[in-house]
Structures are given as C-alpha cells and as structure tokens.
N, C-alpha and C. Protein backbone atom coordinates (compact mmCIF):
# COMPACT_ATOMS: atom_id res chain seq x y z
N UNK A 1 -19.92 19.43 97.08
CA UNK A 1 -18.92 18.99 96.14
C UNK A 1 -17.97 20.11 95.78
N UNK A 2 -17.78 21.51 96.34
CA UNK A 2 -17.65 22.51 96.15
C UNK A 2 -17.56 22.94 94.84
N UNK A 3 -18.66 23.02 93.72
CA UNK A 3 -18.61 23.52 92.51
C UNK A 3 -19.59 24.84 92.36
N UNK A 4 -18.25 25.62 92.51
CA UNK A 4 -19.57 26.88 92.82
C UNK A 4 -20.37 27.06 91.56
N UNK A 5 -20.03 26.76 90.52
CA UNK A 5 -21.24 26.97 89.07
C UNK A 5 -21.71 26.12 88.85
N UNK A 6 -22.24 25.34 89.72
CA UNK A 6 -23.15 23.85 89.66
C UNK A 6 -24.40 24.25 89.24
N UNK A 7 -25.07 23.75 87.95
CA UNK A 7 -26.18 23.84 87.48
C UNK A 7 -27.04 23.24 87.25
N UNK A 8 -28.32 23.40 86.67
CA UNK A 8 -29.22 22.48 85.46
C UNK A 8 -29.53 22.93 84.01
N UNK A 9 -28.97 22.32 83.46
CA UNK A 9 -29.08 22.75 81.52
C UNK A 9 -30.82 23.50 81.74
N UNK A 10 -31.50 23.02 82.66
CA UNK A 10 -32.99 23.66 82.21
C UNK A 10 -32.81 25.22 82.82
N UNK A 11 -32.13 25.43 83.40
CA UNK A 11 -32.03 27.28 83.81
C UNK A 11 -31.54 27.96 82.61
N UNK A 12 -30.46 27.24 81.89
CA UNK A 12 -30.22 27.97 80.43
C UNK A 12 -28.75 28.93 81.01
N UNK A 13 -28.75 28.62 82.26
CA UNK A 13 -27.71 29.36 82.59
C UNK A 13 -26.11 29.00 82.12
N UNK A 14 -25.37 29.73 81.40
CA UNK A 14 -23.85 29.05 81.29
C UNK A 14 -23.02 28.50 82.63
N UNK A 15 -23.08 27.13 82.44
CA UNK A 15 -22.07 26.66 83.65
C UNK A 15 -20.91 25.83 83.26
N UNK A 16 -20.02 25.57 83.58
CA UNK A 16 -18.97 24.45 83.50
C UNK A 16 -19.11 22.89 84.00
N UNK A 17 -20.43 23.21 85.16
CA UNK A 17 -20.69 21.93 86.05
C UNK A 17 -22.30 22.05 85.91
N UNK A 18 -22.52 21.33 84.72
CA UNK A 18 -23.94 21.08 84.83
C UNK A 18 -24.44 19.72 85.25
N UNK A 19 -24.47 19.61 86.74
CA UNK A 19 -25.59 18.25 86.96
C UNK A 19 -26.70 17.62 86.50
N UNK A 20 -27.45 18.33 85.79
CA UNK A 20 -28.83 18.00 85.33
C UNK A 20 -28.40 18.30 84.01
N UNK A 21 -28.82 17.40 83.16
CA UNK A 21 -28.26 17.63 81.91
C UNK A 21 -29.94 16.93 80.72
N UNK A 22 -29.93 17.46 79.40
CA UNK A 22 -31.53 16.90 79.07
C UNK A 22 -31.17 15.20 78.93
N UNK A 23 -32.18 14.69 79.35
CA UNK A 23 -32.54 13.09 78.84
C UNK A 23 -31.80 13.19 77.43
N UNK A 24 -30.60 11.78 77.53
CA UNK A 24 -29.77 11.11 76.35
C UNK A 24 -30.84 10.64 75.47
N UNK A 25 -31.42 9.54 76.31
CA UNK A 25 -32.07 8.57 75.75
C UNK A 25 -33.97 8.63 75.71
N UNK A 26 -34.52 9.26 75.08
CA UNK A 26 -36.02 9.20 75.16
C UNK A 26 -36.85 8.57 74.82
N UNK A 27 -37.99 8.27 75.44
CA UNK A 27 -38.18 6.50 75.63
C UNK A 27 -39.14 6.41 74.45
N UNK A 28 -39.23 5.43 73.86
CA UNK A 28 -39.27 5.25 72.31
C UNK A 28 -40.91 5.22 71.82
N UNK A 29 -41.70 4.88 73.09
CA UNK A 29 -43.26 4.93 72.65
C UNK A 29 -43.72 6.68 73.09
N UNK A 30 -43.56 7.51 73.42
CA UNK A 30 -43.43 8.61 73.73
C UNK A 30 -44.44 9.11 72.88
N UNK A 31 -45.63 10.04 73.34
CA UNK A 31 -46.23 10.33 72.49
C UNK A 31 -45.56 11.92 71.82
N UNK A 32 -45.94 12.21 70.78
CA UNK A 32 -45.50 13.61 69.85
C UNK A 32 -45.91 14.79 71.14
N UNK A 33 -44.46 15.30 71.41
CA UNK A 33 -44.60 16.85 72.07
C UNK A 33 -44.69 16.25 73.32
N UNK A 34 -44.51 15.01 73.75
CA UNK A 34 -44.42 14.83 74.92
C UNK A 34 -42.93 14.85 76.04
N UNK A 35 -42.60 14.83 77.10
CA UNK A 35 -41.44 15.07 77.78
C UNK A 35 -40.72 13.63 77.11
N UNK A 36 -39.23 13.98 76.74
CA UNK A 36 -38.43 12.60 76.30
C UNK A 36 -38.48 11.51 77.22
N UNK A 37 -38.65 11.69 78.68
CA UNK A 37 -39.04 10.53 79.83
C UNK A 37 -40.81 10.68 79.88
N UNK A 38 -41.21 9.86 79.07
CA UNK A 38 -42.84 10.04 79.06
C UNK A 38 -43.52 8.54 79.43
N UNK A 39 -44.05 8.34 80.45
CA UNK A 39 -44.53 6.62 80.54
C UNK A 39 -44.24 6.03 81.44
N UNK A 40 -43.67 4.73 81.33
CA UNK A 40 -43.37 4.00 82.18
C UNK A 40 -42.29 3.00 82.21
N UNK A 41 -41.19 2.88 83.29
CA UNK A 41 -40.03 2.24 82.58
C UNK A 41 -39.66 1.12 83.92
N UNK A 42 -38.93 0.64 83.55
CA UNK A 42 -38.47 -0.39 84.60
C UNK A 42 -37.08 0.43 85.46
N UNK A 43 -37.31 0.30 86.65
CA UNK A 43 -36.17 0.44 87.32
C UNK A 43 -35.61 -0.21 88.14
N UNK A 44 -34.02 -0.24 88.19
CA UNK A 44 -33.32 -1.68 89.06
C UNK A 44 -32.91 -1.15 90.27
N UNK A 45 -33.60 -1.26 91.65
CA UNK A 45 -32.90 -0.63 92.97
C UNK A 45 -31.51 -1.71 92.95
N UNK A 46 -30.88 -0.71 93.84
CA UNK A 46 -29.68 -1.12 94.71
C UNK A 46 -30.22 -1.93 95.78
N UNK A 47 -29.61 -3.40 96.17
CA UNK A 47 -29.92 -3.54 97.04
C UNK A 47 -29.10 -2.93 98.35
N UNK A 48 -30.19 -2.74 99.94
CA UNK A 48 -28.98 -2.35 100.84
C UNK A 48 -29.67 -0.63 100.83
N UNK A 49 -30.11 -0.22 100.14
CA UNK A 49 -30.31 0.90 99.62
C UNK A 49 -32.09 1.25 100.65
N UNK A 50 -32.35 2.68 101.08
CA UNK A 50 -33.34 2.81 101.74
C UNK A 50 -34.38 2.25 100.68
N UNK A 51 -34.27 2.77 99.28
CA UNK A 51 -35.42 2.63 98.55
C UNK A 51 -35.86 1.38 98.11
N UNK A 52 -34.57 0.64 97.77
CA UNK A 52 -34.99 -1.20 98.15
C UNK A 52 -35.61 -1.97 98.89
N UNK A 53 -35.12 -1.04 100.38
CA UNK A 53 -36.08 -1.43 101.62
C UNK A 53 -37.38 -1.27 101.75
N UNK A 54 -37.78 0.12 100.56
CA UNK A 54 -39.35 0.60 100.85
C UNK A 54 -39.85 -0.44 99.66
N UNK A 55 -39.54 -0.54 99.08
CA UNK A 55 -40.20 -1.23 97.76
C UNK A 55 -40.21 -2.96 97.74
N UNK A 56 -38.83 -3.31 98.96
CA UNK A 56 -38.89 -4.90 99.23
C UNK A 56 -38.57 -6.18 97.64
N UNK A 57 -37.52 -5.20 96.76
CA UNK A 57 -37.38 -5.80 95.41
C UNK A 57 -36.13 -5.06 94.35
N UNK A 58 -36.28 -5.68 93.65
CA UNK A 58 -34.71 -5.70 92.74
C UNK A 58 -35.52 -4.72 91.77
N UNK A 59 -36.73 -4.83 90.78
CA UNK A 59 -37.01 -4.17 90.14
C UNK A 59 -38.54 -3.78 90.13
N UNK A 60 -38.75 -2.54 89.80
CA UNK A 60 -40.43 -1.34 89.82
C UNK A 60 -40.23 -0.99 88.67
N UNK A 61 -41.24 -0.85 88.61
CA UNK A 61 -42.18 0.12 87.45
C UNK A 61 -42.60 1.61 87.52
N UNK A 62 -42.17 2.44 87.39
CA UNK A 62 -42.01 3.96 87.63
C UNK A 62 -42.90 4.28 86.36
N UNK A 63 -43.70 5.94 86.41
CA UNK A 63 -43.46 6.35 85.22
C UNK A 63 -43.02 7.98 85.54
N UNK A 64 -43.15 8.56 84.33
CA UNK A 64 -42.04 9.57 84.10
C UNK A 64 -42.91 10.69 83.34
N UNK A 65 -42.22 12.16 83.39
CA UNK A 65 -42.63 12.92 82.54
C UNK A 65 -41.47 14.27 83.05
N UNK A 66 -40.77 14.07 81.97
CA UNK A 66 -39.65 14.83 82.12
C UNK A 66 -38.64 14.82 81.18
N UNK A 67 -37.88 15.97 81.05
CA UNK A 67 -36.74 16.14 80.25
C UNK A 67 -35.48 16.14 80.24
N UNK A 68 -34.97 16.41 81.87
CA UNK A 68 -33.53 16.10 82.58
C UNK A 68 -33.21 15.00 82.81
N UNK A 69 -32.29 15.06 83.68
CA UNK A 69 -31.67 13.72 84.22
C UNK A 69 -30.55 14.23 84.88
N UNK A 70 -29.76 13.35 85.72
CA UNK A 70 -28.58 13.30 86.00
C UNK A 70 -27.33 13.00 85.17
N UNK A 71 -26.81 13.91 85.42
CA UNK A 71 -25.16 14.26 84.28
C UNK A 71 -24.75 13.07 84.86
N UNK A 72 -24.34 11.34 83.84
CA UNK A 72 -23.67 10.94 84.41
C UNK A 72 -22.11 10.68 84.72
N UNK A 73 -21.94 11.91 83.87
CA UNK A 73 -20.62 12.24 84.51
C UNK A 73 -20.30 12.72 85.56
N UNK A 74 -20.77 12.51 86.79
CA UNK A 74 -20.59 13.19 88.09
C UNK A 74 -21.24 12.12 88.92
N UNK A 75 -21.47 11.08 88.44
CA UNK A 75 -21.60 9.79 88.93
C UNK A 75 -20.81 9.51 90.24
N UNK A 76 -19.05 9.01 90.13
CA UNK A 76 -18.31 9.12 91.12
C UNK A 76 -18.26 10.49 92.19
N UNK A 77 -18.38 11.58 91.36
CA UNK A 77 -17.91 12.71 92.52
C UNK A 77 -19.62 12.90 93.21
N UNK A 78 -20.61 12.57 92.86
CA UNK A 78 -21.88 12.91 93.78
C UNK A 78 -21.94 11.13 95.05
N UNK A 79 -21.28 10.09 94.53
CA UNK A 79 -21.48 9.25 95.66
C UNK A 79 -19.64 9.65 96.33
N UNK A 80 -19.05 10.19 95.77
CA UNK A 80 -17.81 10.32 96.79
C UNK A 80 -18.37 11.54 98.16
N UNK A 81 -19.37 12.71 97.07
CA UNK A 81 -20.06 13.42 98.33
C UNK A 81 -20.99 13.01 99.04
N UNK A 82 -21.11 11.52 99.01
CA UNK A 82 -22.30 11.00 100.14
C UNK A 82 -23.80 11.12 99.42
N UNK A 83 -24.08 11.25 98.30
CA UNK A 83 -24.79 10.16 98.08
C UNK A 83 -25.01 8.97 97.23
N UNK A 84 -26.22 8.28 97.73
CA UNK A 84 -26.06 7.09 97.46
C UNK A 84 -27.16 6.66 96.44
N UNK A 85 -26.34 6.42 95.19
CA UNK A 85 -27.45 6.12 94.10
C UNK A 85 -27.90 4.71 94.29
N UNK A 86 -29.04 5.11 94.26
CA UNK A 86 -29.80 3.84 94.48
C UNK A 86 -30.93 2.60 93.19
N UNK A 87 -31.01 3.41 92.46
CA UNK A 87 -31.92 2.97 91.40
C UNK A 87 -31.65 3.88 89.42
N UNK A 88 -31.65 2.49 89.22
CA UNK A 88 -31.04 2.98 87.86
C UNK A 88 -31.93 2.20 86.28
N UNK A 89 -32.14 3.11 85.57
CA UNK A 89 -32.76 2.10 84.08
C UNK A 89 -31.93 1.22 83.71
N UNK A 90 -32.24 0.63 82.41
CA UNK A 90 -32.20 -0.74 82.10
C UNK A 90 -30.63 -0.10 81.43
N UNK A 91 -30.45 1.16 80.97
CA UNK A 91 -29.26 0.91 80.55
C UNK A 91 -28.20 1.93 81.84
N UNK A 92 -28.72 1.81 82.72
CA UNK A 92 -27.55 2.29 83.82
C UNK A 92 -27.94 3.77 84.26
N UNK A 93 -28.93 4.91 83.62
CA UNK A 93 -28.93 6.08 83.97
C UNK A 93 -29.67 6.05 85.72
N UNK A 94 -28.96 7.14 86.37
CA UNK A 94 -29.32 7.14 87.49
C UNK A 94 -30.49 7.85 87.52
N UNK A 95 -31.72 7.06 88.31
CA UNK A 95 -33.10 6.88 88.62
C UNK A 95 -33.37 7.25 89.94
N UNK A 96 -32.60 7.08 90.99
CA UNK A 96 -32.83 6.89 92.37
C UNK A 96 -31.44 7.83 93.10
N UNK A 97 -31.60 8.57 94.33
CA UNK A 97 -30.49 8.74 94.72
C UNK A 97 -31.18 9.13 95.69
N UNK A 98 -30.01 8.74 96.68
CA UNK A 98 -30.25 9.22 98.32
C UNK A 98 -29.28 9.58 99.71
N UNK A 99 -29.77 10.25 100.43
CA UNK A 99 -28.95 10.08 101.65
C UNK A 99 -28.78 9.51 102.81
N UNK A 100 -27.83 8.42 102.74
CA UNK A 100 -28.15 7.36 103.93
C UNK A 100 -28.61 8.13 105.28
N UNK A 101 -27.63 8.75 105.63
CA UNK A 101 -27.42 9.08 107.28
C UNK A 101 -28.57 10.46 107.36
N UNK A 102 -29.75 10.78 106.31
CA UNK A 102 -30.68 11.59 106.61
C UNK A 102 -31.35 10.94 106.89
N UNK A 103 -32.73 11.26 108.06
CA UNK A 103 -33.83 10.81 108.15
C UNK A 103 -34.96 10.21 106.94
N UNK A 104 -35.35 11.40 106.11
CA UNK A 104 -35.64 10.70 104.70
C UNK A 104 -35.12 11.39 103.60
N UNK A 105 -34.33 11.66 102.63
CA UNK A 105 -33.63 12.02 101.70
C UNK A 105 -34.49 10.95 100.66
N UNK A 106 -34.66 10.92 99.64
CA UNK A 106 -34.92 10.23 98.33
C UNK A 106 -35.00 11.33 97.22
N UNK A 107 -34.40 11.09 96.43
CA UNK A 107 -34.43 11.64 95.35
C UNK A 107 -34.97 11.18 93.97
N UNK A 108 -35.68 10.84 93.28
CA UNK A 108 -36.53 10.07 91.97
C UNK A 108 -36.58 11.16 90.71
N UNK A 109 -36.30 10.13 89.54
CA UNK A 109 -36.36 11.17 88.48
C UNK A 109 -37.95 10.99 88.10
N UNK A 110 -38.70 9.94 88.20
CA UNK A 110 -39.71 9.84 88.06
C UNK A 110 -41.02 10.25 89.35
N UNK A 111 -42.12 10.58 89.17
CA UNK A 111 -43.02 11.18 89.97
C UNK A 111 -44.25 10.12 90.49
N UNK A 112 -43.50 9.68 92.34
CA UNK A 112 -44.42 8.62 92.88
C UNK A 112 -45.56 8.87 92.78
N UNK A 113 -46.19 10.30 92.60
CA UNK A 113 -47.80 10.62 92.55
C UNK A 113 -48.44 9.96 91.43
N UNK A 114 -47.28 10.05 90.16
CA UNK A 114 -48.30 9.56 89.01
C UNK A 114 -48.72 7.81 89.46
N UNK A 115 -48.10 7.32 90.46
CA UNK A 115 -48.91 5.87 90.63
C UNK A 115 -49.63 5.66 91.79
N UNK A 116 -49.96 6.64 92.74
CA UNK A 116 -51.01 6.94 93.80
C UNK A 116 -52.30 6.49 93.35
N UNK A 117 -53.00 5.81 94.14
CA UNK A 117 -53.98 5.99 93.86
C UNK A 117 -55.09 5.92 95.51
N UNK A 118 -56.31 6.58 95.32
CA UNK A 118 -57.43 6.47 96.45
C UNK A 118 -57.02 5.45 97.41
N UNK A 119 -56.66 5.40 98.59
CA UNK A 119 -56.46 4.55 99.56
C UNK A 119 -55.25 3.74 99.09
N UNK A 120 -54.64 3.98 98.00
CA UNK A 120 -53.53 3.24 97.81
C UNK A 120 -52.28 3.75 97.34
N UNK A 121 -51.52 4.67 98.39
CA UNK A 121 -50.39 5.76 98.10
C UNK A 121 -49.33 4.91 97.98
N UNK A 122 -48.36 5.83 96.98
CA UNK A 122 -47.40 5.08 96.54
C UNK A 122 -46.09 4.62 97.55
N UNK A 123 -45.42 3.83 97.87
CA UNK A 123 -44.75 2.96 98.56
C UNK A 123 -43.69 4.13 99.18
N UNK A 124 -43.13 4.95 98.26
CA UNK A 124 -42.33 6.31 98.73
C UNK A 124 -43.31 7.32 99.33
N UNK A 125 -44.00 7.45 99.34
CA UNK A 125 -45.21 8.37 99.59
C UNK A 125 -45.58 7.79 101.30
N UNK A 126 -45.84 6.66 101.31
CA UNK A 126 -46.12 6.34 102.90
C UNK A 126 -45.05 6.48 103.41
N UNK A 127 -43.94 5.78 103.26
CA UNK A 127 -42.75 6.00 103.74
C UNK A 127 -42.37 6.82 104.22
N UNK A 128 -42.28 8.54 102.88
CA UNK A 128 -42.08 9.78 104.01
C UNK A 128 -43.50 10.10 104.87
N UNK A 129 -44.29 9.69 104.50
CA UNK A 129 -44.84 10.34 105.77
C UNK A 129 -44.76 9.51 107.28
N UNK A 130 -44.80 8.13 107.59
CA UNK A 130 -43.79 7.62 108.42
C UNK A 130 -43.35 8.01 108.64
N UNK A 131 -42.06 8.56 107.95
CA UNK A 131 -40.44 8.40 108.68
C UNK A 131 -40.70 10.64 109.32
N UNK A 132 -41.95 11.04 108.23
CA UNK A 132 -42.61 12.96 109.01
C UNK A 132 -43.11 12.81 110.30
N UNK A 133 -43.49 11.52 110.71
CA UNK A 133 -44.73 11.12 112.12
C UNK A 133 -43.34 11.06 112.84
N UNK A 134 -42.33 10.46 112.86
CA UNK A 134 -41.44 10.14 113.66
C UNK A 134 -40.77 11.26 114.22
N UNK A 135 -40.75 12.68 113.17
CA UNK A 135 -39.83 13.76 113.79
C UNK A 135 -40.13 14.65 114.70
C-alpha cells in the first residue's frame, strides 16, 4: 500500500498509518481483566470468498481473545491492495481477510484453535493443511 509508517497501536510506536488499531467495541459479557474481544461472536462470511467455501455458510461462530482489530479506516485502500475481506461482525468490523490469488492466505481476528478439538480440527485448520499437502 506503500505506507512506509504502517503500524499496530499494540507496538506503542508513533505512526500516522496505524492498521491495527484497539477493539472499538468490547463484547459486553466479557469477563473483568479479560481481552475486549473475549468469547464468542457471530460472524457473517462473504460469499464467493475462500473462507465461505471452507465453512460452506453465510454465518459461524468464532471465539476471540484479543484487543486489536483492523483500522476500519483503511477498509477501501487494503481491498484496493488486493485483499479480500471476507468475514465481518454483526456490526460490520472486519473479521476475515484474505488473498485470493495466494495458495492459502487467511487472515482471522479470532483464534481457529480455540474451537479444535481431538479428532475434530477446526474447518480453517484442515484446510491449510490441505491446501500445505498440495505444495
């Protein structure tokens, strides 16, 4: 996107272009001292989108433990640089982002491990390793 002081508010570093910026909105059952994305939230894929394809649906259940997010002010200029947001919360923050024309690119603000379980890995989780067997 050529922004050479492209940042994340969590480095603390002074930038002009901070992409990662802390969670607006923190989700309201959250326990005390916990990350403002703490739990579990609904998310709406894109259809058309790789991650739609892995998941086979309009909306998942993610959960979360975290404090960033995506600046969505850089909304237009990160899909004008090719990629492609794919999954978003109930009030629009971007959840999902990816790169079509990579082999597997996915990007998630939430962590597929926290819904792994014994013989039953999470839907992004098989996927890359699939699409690792193929290279």
């Amino acid at each position: 996107m050529g922004l050479a002081d492209a940042d994340s508010a969590e480095h603390g570093v002074p930038s002009s272009n901070l992409l990662i910026t802390p969670v607006a909105c923190p989700m309201p059952d959250r326990s005390a001292g916990a990350p403002n994305l703490h739990g579990a939230a609904c998310i709406r894929l894109r259809r058309g989108t790789r991650a739609w394809e892995i998941y086979g649906r309009d909306e998942v259940f993610e959960r979360y433990f975290c404090n960033y997010e995506v600046n969505p002010a850089y909304r237009e200029a990160l899909e004008a640089a090719g990629l492609a947001l794919a999954g978003f919360s109930e009030n629009g923050d971007i959840r999902v982002a990816e790169l079509p024309a990579h082999p597997f690119f996915i990007a998630t603000l939430f962590q597929p491990q926290l819904s792994s379980e014994a013989g039953k890995p999470h839907p992004l989780i098989r996927a890359f390793v699939a699409a690792s067997a193929k290279s």
